[in-house]
N, C-alpha and C. Protein backbone atom coordinates (compact mmCIF):
# COMPACT_ATOMS: atom_id res chain seq x y z
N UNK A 1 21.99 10.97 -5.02
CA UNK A 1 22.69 11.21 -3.78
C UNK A 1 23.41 12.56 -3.90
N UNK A 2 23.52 12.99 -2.38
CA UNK A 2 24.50 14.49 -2.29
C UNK A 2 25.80 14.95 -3.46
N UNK A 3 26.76 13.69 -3.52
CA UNK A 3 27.79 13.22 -4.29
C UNK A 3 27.46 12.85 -5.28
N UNK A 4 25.96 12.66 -6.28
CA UNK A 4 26.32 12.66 -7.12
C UNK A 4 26.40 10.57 -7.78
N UNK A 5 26.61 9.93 -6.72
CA UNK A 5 26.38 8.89 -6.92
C UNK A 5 24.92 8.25 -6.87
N UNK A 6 24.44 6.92 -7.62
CA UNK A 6 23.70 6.42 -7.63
C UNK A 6 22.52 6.30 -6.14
N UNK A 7 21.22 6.21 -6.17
CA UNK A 7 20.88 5.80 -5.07
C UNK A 7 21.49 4.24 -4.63
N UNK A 8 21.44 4.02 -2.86
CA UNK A 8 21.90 2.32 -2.80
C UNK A 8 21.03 1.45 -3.11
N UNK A 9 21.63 0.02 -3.25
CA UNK A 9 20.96 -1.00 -4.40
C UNK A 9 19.59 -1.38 -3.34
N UNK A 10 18.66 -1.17 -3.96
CA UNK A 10 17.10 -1.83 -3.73
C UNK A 10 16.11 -0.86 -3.24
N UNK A 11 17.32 0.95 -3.55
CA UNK A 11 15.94 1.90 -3.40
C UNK A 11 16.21 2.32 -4.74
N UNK A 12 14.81 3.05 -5.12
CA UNK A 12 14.04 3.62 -6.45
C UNK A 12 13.63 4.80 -6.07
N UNK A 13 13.71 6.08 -7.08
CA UNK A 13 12.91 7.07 -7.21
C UNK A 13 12.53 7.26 -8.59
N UNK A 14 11.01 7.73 -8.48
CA UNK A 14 10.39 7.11 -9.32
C UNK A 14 10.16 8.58 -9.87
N UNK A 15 9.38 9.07 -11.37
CA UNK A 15 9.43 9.80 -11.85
C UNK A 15 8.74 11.23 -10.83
N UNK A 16 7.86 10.70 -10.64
CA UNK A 16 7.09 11.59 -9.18
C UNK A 16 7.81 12.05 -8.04
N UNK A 17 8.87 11.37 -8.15
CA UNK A 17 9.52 12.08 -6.94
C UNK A 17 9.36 11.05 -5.67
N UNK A 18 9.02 10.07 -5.80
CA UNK A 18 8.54 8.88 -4.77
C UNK A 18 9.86 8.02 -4.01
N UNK A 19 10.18 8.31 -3.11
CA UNK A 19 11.30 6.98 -2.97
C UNK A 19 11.12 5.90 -2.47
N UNK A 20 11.46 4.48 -2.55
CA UNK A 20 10.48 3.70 -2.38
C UNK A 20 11.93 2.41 -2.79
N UNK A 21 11.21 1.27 -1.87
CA UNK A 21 12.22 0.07 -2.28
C UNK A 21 12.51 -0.65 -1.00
N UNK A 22 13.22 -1.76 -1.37
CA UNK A 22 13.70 -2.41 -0.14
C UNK A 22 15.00 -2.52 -0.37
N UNK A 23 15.85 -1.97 0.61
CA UNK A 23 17.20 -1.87 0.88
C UNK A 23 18.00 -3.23 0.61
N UNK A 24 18.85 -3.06 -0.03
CA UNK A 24 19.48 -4.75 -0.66
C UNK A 24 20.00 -4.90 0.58
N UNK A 25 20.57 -6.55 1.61
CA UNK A 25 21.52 -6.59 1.84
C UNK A 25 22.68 -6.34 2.46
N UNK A 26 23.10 -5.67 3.56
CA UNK A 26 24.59 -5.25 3.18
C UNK A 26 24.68 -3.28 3.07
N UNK A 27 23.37 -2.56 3.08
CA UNK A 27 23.75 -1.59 2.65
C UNK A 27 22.78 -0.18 3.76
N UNK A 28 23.17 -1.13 5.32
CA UNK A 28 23.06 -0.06 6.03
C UNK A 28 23.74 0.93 6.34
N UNK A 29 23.23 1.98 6.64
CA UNK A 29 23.93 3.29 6.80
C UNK A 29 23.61 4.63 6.67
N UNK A 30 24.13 5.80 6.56
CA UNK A 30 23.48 6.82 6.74
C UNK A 30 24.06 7.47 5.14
N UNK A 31 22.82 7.85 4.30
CA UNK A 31 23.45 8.59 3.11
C UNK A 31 22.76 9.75 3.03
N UNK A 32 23.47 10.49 2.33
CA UNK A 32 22.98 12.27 2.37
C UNK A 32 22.44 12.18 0.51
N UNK A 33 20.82 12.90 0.54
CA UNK A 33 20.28 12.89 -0.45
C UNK A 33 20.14 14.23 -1.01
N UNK A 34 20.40 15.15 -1.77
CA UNK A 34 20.14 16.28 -2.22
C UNK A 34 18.46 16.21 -3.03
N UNK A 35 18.10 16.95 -2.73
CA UNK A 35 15.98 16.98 -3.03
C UNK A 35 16.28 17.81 -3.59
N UNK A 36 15.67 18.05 -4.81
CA UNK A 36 15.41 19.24 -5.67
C UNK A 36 13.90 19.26 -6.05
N UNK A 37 13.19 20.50 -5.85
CA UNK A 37 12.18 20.55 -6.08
C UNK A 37 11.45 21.59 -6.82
N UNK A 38 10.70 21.65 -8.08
CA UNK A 38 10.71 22.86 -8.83
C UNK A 38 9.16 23.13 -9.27
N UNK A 39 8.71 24.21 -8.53
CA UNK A 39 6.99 24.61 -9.28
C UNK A 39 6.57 24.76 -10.46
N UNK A 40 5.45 25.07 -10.37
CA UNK A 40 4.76 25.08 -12.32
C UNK A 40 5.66 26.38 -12.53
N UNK A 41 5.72 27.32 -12.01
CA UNK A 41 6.45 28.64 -12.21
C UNK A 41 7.65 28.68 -12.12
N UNK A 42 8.61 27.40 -12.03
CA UNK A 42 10.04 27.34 -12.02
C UNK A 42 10.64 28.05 -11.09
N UNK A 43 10.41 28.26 -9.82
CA UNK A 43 11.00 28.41 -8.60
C UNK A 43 11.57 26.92 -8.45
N UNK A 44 12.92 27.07 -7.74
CA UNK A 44 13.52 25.51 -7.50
C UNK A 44 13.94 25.42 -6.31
N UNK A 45 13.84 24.76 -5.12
CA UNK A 45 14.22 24.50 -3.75
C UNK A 45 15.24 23.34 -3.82
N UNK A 46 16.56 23.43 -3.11
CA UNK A 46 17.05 22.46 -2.79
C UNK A 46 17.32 22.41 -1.07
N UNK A 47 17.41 21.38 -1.07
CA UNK A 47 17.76 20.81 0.23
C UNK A 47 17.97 19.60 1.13
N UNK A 48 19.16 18.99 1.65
CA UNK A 48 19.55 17.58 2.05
C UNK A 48 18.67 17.40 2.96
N UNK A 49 19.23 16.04 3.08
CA UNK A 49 18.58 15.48 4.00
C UNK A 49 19.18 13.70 3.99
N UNK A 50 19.32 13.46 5.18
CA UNK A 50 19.71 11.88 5.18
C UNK A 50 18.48 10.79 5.38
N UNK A 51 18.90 9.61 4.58
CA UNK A 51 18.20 8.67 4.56
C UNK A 51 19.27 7.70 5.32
N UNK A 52 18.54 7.00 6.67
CA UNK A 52 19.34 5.91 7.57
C UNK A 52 18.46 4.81 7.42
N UNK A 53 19.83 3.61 6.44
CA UNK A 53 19.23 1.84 6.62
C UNK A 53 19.68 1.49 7.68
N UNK A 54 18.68 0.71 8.03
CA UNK A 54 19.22 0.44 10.11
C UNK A 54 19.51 -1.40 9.35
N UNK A 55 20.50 -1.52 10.50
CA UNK A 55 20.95 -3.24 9.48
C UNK A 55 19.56 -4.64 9.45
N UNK A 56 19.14 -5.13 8.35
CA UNK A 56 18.62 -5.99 7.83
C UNK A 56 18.39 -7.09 9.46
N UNK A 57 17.65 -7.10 9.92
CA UNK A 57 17.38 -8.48 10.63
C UNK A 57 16.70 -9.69 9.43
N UNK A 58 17.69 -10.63 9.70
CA UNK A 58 17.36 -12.11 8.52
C UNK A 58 16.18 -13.08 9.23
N UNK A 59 14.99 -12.40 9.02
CA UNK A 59 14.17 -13.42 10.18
C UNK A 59 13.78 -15.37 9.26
N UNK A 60 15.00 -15.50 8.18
CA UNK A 60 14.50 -16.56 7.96
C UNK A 60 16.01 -17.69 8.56
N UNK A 61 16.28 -17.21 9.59
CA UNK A 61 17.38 -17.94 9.98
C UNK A 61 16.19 -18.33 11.63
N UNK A 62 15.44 -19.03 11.56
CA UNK A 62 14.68 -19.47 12.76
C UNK A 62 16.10 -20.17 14.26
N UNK A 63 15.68 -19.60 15.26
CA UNK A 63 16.35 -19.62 16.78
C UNK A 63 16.19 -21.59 17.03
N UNK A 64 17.04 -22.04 17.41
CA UNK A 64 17.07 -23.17 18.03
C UNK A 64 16.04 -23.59 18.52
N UNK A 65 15.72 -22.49 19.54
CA UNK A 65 14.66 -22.70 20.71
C UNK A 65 13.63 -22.64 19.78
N UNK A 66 13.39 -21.84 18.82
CA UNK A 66 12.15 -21.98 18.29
C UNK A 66 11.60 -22.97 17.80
N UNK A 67 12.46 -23.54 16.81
CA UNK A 67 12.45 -25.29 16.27
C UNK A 67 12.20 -26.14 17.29
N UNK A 68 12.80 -25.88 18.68
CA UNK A 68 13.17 -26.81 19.12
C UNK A 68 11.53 -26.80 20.04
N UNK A 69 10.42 -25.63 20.00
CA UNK A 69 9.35 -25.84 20.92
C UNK A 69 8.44 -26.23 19.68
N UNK A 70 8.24 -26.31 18.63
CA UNK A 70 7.35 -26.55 17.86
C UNK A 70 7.68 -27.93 17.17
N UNK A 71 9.02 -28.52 16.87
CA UNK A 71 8.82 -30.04 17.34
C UNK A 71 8.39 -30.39 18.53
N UNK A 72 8.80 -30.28 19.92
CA UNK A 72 8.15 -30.63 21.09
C UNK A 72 6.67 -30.71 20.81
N UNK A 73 5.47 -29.60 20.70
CA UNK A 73 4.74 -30.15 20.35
C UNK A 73 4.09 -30.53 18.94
N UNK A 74 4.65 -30.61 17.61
CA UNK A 74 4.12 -31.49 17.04
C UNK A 74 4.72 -33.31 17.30
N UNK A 75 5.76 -33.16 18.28
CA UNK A 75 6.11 -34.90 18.89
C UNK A 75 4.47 -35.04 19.93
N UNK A 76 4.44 -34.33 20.78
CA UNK A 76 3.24 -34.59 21.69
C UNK A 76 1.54 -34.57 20.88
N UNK A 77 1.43 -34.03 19.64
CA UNK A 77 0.31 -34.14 18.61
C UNK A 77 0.77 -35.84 18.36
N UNK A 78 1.46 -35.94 17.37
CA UNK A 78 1.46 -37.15 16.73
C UNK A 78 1.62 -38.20 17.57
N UNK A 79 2.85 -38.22 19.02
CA UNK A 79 2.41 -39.31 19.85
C UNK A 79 1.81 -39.38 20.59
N UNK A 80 0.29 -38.63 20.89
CA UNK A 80 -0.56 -38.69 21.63
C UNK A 80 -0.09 -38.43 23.02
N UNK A 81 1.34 -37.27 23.27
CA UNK A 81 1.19 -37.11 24.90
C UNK A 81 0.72 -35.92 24.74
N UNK A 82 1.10 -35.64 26.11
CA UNK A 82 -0.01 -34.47 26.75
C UNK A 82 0.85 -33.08 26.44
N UNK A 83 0.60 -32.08 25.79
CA UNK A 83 0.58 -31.17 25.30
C UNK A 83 1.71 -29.58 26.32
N UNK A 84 2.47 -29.17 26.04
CA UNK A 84 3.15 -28.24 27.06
C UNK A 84 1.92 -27.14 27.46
N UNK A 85 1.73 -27.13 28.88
CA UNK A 85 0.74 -26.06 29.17
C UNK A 85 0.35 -24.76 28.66
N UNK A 86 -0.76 -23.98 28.13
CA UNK A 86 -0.53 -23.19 27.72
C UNK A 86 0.22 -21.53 28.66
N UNK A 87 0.35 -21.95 29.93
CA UNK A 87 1.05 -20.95 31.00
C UNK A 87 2.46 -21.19 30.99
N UNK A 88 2.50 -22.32 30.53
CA UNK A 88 4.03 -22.58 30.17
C UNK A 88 4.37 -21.80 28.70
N UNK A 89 3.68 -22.44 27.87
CA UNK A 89 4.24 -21.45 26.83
C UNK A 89 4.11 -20.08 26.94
N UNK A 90 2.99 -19.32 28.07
CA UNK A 90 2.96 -18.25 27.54
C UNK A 90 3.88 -17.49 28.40
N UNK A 91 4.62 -17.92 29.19
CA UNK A 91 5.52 -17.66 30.12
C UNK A 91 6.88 -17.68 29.55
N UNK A 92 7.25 -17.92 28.25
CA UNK A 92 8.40 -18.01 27.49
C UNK A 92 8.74 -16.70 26.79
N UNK A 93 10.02 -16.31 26.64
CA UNK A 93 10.50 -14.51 25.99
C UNK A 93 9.75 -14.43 24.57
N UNK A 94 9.35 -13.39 24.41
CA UNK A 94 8.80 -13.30 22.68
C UNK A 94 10.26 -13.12 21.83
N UNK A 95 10.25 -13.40 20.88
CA UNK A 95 11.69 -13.47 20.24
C UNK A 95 11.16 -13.09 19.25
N UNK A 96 12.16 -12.48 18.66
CA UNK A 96 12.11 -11.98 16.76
C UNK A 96 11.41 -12.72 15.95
N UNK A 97 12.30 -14.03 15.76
CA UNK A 97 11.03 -15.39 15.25
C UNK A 97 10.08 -15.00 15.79
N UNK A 98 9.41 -15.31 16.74
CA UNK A 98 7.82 -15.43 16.97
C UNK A 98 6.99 -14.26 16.74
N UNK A 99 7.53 -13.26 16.83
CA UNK A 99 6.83 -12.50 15.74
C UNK A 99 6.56 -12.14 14.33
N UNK A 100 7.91 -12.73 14.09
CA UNK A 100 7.83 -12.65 12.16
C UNK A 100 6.78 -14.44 11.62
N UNK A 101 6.94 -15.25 12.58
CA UNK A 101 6.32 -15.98 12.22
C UNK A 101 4.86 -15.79 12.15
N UNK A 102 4.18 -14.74 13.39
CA UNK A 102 2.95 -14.78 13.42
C UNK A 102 2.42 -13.95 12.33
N UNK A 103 3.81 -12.74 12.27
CA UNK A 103 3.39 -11.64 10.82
C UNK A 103 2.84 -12.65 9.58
N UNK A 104 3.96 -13.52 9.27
CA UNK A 104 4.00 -14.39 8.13
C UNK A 104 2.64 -14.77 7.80
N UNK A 105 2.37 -15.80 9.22
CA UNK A 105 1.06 -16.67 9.03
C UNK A 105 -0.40 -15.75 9.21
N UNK A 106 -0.21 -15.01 10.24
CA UNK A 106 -1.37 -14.64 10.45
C UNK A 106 -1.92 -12.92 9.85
N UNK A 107 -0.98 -12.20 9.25
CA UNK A 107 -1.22 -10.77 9.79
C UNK A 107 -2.07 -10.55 8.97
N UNK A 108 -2.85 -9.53 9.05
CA UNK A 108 -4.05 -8.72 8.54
C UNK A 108 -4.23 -7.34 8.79
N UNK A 109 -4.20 -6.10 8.00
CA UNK A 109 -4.14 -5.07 7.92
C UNK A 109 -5.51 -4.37 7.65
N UNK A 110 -5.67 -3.62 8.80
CA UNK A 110 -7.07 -2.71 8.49
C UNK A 110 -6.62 -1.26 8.35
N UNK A 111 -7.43 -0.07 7.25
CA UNK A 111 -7.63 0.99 7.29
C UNK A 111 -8.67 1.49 7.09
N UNK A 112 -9.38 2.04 8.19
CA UNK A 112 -10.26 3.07 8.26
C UNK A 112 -10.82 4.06 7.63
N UNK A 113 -11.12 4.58 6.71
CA UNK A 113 -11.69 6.09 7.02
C UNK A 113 -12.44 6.74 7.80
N UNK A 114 -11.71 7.31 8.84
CA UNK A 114 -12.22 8.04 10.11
C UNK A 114 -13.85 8.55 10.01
N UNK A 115 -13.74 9.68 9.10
CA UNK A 115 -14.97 10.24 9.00
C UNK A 115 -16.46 9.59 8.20
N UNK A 116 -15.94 8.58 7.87
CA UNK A 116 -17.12 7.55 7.82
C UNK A 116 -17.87 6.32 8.58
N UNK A 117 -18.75 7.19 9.39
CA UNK A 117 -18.94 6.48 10.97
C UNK A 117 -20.76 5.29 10.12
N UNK A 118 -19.89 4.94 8.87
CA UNK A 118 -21.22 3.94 8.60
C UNK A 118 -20.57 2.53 8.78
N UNK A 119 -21.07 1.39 9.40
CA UNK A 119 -20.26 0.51 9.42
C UNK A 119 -19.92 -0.51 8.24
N UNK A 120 -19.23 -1.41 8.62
CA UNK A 120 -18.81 -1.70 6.74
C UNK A 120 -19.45 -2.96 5.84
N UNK A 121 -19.73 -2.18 5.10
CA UNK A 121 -20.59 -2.97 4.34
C UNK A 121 -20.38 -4.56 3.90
N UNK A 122 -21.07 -5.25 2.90
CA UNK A 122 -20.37 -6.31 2.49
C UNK A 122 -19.04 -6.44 1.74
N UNK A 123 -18.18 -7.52 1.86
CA UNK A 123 -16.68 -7.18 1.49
C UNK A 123 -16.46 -7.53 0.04
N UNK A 124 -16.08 -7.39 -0.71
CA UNK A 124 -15.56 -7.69 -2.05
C UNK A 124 -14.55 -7.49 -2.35
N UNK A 125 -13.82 -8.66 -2.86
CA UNK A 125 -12.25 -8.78 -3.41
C UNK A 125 -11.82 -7.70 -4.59
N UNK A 126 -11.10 -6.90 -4.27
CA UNK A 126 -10.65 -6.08 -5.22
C UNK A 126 -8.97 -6.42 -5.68
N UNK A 127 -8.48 -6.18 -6.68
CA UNK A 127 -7.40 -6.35 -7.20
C UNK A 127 -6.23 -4.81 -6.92
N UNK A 128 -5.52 -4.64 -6.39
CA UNK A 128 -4.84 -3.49 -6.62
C UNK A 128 -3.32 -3.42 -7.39
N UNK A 129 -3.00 -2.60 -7.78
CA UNK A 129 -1.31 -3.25 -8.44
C UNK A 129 -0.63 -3.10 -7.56
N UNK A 130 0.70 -4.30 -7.17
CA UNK A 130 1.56 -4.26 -6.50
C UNK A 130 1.40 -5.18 -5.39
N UNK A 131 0.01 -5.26 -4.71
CA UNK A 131 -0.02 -6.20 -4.13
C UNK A 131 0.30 -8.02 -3.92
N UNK A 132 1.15 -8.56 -2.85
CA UNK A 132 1.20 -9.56 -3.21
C UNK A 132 0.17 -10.81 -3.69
N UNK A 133 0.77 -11.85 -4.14
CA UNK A 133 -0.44 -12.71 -4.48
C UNK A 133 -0.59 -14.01 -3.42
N UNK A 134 -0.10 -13.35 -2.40
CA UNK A 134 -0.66 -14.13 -1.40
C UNK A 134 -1.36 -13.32 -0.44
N UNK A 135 -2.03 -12.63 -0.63
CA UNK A 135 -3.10 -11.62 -0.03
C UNK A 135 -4.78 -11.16 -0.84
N UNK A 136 -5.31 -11.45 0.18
CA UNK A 136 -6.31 -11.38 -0.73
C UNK A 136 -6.79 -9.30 -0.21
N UNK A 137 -7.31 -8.44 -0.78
CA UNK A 137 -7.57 -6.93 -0.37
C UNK A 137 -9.13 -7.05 -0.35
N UNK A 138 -10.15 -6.64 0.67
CA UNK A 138 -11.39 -6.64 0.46
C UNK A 138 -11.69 -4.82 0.67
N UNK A 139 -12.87 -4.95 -0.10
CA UNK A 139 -13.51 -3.63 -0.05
C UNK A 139 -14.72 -3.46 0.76
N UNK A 140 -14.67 -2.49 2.05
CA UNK A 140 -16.16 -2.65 2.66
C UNK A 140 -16.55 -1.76 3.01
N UNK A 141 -16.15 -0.77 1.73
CA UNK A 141 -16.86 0.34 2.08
C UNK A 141 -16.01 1.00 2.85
N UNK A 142 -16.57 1.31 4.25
CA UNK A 142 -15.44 2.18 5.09
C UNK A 142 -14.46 1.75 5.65
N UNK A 143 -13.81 0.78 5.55
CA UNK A 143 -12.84 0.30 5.17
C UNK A 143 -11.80 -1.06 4.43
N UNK A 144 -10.44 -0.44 4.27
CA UNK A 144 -10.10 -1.94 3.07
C UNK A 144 -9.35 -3.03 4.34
N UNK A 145 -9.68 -4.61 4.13
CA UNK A 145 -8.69 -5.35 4.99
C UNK A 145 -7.80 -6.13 3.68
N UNK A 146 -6.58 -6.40 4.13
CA UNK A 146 -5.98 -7.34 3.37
C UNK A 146 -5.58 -8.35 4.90
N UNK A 147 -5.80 -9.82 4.12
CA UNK A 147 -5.96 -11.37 4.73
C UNK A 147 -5.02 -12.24 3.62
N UNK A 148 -4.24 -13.22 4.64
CA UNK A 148 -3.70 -14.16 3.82
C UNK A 148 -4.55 -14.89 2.77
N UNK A 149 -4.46 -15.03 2.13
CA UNK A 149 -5.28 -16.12 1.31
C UNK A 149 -4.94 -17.40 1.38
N UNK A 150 -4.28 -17.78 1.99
CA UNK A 150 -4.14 -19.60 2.27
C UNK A 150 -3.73 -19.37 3.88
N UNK A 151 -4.07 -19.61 5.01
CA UNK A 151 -3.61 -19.36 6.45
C UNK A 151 -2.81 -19.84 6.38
N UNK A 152 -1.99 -20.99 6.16
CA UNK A 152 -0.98 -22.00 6.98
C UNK A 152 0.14 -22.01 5.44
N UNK A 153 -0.19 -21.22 4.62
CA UNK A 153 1.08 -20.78 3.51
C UNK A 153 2.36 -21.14 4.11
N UNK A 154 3.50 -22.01 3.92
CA UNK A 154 4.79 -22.00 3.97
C UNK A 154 5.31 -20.61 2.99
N UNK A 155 4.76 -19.84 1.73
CA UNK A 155 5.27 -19.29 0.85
C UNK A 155 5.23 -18.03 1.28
N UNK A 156 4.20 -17.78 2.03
CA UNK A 156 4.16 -16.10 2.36
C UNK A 156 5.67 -15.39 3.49
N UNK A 157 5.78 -14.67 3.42
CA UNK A 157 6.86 -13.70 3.48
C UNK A 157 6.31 -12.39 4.15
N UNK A 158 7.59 -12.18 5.11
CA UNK A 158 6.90 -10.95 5.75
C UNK A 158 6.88 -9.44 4.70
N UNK A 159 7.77 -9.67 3.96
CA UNK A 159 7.90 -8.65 2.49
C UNK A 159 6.75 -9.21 1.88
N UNK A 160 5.79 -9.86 2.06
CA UNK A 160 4.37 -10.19 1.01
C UNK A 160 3.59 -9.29 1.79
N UNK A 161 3.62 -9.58 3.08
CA UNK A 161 2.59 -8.20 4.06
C UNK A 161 3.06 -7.04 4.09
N UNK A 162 4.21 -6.66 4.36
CA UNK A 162 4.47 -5.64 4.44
C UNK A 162 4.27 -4.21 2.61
N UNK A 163 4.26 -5.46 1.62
CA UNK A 163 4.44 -5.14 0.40
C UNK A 163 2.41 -4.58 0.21
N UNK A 164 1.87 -5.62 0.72
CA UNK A 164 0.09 -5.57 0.70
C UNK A 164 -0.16 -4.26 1.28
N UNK A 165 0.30 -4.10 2.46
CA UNK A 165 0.19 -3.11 3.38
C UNK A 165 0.07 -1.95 2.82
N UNK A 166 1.23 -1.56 2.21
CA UNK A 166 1.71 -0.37 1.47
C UNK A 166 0.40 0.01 0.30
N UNK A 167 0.40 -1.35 -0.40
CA UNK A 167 -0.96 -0.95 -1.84
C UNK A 167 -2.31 -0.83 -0.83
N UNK A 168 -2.41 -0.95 -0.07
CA UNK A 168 -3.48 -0.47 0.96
C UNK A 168 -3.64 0.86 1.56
N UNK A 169 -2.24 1.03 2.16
CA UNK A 169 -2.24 2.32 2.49
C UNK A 169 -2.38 3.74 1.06
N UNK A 170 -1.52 2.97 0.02
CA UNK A 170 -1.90 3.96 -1.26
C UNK A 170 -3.38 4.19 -1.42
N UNK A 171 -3.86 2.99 -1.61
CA UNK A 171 -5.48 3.20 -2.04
C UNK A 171 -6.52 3.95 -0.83
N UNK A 172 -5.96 3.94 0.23
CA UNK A 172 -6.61 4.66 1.18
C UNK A 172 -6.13 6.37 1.02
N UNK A 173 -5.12 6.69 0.35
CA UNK A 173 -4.66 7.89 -0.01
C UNK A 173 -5.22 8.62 -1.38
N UNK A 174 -5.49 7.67 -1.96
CA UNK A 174 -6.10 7.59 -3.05
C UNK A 174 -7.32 8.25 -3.41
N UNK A 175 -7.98 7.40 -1.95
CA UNK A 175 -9.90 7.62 -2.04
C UNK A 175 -10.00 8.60 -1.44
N UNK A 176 -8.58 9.30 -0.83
CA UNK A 176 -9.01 10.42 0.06
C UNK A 176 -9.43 10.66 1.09
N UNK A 177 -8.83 9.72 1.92
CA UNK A 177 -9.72 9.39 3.28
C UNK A 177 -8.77 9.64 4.46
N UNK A 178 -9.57 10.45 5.31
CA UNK A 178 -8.79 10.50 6.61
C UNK A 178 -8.49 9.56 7.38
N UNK A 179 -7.19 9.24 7.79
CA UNK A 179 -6.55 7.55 8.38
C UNK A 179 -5.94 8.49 9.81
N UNK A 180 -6.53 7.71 11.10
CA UNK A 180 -5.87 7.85 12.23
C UNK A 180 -4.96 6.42 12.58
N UNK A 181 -4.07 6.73 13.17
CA UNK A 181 -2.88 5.69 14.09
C UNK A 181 -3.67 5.75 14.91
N UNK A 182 -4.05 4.27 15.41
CA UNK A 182 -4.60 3.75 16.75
C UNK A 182 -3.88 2.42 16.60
N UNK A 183 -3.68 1.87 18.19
CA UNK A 183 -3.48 0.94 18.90
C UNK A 183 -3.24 0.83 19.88
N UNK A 184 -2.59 -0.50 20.72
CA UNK A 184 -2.64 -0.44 22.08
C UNK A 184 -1.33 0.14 22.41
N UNK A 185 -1.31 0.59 23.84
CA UNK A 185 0.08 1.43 24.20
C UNK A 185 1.22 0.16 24.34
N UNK A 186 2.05 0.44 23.68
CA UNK A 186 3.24 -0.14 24.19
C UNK A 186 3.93 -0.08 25.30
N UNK A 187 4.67 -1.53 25.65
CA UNK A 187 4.84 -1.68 27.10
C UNK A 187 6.33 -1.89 27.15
């Protein structure tokens, strides 16, 4: 840090110069980092710059309402009534929960390499370091997916995807491959 103090607890910089980590806790805010940077020829650049933790959302504290629609229908599964419409549910606010839940259970991460317009081959499980072990990473050629490996996991964690994600995006940096941002426009 600028001052001279420690980085905050749950970031790392790593011998490379990498910063990297998950913010402990408790330790949003704006800190000023001094970068030093020095060539094979010992020219040395410095220069700040702030790093901002925006505060921790706890998505394992689940909403009332949320509990309270997914007993509703597992009561209407097990006692055989009739099921809340699906225009009804889909007519309900998306909430924080319901997205970290779907991250949890369902998410799956694709990367591309742009300039390889061959489509993708057969997939094979590759191992990468760092990745969680509730993800499985496939290789297909032109591009890598990581998939839950058990769908309906109680254990997976949105830090298990988000953690997969990352050893994905490395290995796509890795192989050297041109990666475009695509998706749908936000509304």
């Amino acid at each position: 840090m600028a001052d001279g103090s420690p980085l905050t607890k749950g970031i790392i910089c790593t011998s490379d110069g990498i910063l990297s980590g998950i913010p402990a806790s408790g330790t949003q805010g704006v800190y000023n980092l001094l970068i030093t940077i020095e060539n094979e020829e010992g020219s040395v650049l410095t220069t700040n710059i702030d790093l901002t933790i925006k505060e921790r959302y706890n998505f394992t504290e689940r909403s009332d309402e949320l509990t309270s629609r997914k007993n509703k229908i597992w009561q209407s599964l097990l006692g055989g009534l009739e099921l809340p419409s699906l225009e009804e549910l889909s007519q309900l606010p998306i909430t924080k929960e319901d997205i970290q839940y779907l991250i949890e259970r369902y998410a799956s991460f694709t990367v591309w390499d742009v300039f390889n317009l061959e489509p993708p081959s057969v997939k094979q499980i590759i191992e990468l370091p760092g990745q969680s072990p509730h993800f499985n990473i496939y290789d297909c050629g032109s591009c890598l997916v990581s998939a839950p490996k058990e769908l309906y996991s109680e254990h997976r964690t949105i830090e298990d995807a988000v953690q997969t994600a990352r050893v994905v995006a490395r290995e796509a940096v890795n192989r050297d491959w041109t990666v475009e941002l695509a998706g749908t426009e936000r509304v």
